[in-house]
N, C-alpha and C. Protein backbone atom coordinates (compact mmCIF):
# COMPACT_ATOMS: atom_id res chain seq x y z
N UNK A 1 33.33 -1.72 -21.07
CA UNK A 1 31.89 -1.66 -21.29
C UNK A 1 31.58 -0.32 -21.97
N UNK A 2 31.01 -0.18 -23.29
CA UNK A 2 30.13 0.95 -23.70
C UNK A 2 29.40 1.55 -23.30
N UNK A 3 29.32 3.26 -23.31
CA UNK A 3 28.07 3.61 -22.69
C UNK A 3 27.13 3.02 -23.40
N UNK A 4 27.10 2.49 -24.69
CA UNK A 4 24.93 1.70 -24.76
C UNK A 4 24.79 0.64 -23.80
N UNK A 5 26.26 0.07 -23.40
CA UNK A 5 25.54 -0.85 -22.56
C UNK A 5 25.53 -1.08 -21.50
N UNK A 6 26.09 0.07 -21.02
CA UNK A 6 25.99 0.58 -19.66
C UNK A 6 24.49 0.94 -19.39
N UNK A 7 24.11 2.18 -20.65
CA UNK A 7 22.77 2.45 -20.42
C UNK A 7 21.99 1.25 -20.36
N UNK A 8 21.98 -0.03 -21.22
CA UNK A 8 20.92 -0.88 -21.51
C UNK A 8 21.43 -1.55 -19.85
N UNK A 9 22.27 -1.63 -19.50
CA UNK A 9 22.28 -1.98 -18.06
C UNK A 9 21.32 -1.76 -16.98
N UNK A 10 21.42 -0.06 -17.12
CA UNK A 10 20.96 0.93 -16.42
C UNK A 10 19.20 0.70 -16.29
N UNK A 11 18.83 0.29 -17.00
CA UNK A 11 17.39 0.19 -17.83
C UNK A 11 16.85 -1.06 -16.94
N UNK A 12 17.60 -2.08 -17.51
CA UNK A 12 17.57 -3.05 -16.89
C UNK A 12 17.52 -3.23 -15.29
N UNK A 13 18.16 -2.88 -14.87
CA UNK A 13 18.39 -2.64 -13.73
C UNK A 13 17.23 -1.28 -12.59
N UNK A 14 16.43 -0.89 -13.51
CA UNK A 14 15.62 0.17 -13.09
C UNK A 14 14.23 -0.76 -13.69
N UNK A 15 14.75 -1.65 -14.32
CA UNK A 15 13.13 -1.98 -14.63
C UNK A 15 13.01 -3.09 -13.61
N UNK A 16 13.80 -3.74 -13.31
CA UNK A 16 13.69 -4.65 -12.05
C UNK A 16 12.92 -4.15 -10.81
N UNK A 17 13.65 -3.16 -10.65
CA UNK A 17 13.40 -2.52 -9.21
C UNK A 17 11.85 -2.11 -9.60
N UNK A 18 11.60 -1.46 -10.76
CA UNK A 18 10.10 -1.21 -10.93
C UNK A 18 9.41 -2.33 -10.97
N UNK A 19 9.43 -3.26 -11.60
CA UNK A 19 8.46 -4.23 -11.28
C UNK A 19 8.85 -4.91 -10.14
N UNK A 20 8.95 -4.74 -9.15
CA UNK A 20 9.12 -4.84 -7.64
C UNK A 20 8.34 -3.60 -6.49
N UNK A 21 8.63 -2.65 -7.54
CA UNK A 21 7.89 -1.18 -6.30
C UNK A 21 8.05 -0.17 -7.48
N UNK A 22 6.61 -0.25 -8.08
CA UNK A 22 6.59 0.65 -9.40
C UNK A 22 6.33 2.18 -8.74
N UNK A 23 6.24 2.62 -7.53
CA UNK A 23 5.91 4.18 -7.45
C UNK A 23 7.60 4.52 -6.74
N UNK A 24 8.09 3.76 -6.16
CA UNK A 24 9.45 5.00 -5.81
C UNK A 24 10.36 4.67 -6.84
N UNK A 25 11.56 5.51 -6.56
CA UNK A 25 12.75 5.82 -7.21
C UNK A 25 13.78 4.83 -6.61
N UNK A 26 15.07 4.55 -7.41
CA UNK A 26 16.36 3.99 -7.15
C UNK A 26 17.55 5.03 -6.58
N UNK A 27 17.68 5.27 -5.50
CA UNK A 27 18.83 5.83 -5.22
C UNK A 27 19.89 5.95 -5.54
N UNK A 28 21.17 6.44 -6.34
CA UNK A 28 22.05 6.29 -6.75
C UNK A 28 22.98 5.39 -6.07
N UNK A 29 23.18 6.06 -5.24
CA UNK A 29 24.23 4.41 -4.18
C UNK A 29 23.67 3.36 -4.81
N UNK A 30 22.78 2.74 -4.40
CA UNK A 30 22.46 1.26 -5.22
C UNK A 30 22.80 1.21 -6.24
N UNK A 31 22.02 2.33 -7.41
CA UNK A 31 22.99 2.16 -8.86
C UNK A 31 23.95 1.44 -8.62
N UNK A 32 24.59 2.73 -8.16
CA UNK A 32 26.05 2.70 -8.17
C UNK A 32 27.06 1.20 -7.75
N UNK A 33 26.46 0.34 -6.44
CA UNK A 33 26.80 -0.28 -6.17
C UNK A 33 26.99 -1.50 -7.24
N UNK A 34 25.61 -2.12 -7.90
CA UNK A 34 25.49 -2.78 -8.69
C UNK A 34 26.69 -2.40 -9.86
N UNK A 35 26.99 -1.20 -10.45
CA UNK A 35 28.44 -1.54 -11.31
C UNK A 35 29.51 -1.26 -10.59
N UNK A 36 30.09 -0.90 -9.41
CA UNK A 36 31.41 -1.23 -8.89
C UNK A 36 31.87 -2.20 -8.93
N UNK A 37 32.93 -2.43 -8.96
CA UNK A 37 34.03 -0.85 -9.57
C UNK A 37 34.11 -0.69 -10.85
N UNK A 38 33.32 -1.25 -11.71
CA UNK A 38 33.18 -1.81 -13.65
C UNK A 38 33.75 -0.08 -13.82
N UNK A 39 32.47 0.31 -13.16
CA UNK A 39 32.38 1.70 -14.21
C UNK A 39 32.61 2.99 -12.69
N UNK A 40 33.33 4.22 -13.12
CA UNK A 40 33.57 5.08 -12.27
C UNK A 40 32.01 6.03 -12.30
N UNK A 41 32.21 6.87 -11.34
CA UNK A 41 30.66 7.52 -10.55
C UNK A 41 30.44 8.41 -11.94
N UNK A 42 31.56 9.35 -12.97
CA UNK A 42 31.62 10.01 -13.43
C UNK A 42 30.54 9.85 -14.73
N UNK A 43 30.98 8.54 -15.35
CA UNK A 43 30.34 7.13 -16.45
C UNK A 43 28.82 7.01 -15.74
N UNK A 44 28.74 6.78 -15.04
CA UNK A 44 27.13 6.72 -13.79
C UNK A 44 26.10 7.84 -14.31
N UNK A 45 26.86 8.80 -13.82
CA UNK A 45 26.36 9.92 -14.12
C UNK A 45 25.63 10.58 -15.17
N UNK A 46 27.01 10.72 -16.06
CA UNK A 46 26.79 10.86 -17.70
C UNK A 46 25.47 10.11 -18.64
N UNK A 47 25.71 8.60 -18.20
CA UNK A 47 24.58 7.98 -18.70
C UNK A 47 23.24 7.63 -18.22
N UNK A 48 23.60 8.29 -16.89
CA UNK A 48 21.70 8.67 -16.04
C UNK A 48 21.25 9.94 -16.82
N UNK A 49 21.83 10.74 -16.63
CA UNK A 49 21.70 11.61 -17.40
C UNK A 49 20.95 11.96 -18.74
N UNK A 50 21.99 10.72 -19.76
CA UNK A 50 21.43 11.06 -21.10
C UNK A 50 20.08 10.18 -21.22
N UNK A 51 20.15 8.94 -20.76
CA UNK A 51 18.72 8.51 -20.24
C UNK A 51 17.49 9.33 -20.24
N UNK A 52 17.61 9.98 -19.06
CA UNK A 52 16.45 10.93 -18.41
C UNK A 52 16.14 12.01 -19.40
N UNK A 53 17.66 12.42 -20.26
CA UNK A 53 17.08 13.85 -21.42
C UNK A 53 16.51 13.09 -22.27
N UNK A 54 16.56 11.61 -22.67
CA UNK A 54 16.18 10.71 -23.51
C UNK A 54 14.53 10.35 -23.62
N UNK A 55 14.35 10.82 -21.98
CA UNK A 55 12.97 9.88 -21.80
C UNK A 55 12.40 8.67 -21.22
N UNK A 56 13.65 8.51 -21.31
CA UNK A 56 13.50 6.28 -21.00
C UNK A 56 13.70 6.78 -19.40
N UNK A 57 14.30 7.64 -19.00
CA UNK A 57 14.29 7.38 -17.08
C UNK A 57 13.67 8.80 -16.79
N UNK A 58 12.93 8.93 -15.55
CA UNK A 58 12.96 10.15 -14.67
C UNK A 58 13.76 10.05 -13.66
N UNK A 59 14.83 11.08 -13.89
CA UNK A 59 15.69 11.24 -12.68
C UNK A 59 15.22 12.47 -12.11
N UNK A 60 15.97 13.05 -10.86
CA UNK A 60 16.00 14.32 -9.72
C UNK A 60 17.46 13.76 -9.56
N UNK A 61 17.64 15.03 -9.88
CA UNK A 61 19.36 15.15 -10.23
C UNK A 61 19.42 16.19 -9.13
N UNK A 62 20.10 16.44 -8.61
CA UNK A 62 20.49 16.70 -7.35
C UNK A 62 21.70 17.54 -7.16
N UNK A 63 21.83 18.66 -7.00
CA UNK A 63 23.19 19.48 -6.74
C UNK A 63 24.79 18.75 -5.59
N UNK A 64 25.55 18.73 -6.58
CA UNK A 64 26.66 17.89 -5.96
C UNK A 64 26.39 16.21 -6.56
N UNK A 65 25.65 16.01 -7.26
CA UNK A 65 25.83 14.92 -8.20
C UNK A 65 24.99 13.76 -7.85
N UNK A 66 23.77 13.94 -6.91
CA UNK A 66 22.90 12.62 -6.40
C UNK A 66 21.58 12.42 -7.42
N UNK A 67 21.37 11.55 -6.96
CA UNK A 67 20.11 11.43 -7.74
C UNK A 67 19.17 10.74 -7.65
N UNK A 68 17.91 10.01 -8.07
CA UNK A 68 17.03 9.00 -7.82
C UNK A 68 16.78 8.85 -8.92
N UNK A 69 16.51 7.97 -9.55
CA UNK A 69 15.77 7.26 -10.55
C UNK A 69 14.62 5.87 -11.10
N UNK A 70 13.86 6.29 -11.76
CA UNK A 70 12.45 5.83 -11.83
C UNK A 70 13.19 4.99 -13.83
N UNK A 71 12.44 4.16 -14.04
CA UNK A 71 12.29 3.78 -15.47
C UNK A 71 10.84 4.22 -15.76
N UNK A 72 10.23 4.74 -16.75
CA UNK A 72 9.52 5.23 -18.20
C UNK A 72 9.19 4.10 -18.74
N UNK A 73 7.78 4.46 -19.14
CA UNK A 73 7.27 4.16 -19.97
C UNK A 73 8.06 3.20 -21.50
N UNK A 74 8.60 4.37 -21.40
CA UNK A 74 9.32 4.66 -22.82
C UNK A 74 10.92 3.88 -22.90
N UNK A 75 11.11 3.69 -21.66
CA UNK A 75 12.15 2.78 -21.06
C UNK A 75 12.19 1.16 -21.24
N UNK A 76 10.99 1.16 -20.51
CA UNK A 76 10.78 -0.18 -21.17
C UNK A 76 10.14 -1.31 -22.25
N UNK A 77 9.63 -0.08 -23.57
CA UNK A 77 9.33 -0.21 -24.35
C UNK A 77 10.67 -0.82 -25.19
N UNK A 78 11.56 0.24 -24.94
CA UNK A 78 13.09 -0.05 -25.44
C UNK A 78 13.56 -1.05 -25.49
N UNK A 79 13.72 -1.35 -23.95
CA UNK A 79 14.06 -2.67 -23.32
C UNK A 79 12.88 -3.90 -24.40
N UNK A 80 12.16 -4.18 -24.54
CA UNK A 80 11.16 -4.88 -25.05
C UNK A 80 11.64 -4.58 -26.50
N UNK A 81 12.18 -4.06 -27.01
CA UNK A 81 12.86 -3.78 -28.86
C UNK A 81 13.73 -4.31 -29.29
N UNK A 82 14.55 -4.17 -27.96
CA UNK A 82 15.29 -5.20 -27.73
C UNK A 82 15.53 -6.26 -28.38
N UNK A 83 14.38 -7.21 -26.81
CA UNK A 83 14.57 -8.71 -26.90
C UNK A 83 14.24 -8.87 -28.51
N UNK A 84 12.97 -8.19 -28.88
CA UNK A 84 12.16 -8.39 -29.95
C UNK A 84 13.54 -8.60 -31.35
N UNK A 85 14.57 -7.55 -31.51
CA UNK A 85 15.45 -7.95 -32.02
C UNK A 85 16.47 -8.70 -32.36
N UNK A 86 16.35 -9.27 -31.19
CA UNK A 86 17.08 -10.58 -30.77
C UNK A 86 16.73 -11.88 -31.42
N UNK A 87 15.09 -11.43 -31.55
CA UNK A 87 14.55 -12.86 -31.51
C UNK A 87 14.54 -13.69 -33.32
């Protein structure tokens, strides 16, 4: 799996949870759970990461490697460019 589509995973997977409970965050464990064992914590990381410097997620990155994450605005605009490309 690529990181784009890990990230477009990632997205996906954060926009769910938001349109379910649009004010909290996703805990990393869950992330995480949802790609085990596809992808290692390291890959997780990296592409929460570039996400959040991206815009498309707000994370709280966390000393020793935790985190929470929210999807953006701007996240799921993406996601929506998407399909639109598809179509």
């Amino acid at each position: 799996m690529s990181d784009k589509d890990i990230r477009v995973e990632i997205l996906k997977i954060l926009r769910d949870f938001n349109n379910n409970d649009p004010y909290n965050f996703l805990e990393k464990e869950k992330l995480r759970k949802k790609f085990a064992p596809t992808i290692d914590e390291n890959t997780l990381n990296r592409n929460v990461k570039y996400l959040h410097d991206k815009g498309f997620i707000k994370a709280h990155l966390f000393l020793g490697g935790g985190f929470i994450a929210q999807i953006t605005a701007d996240g799921i605009d993406y996601l929506e460019s998407l399909d639109e490309q598809k179509e």
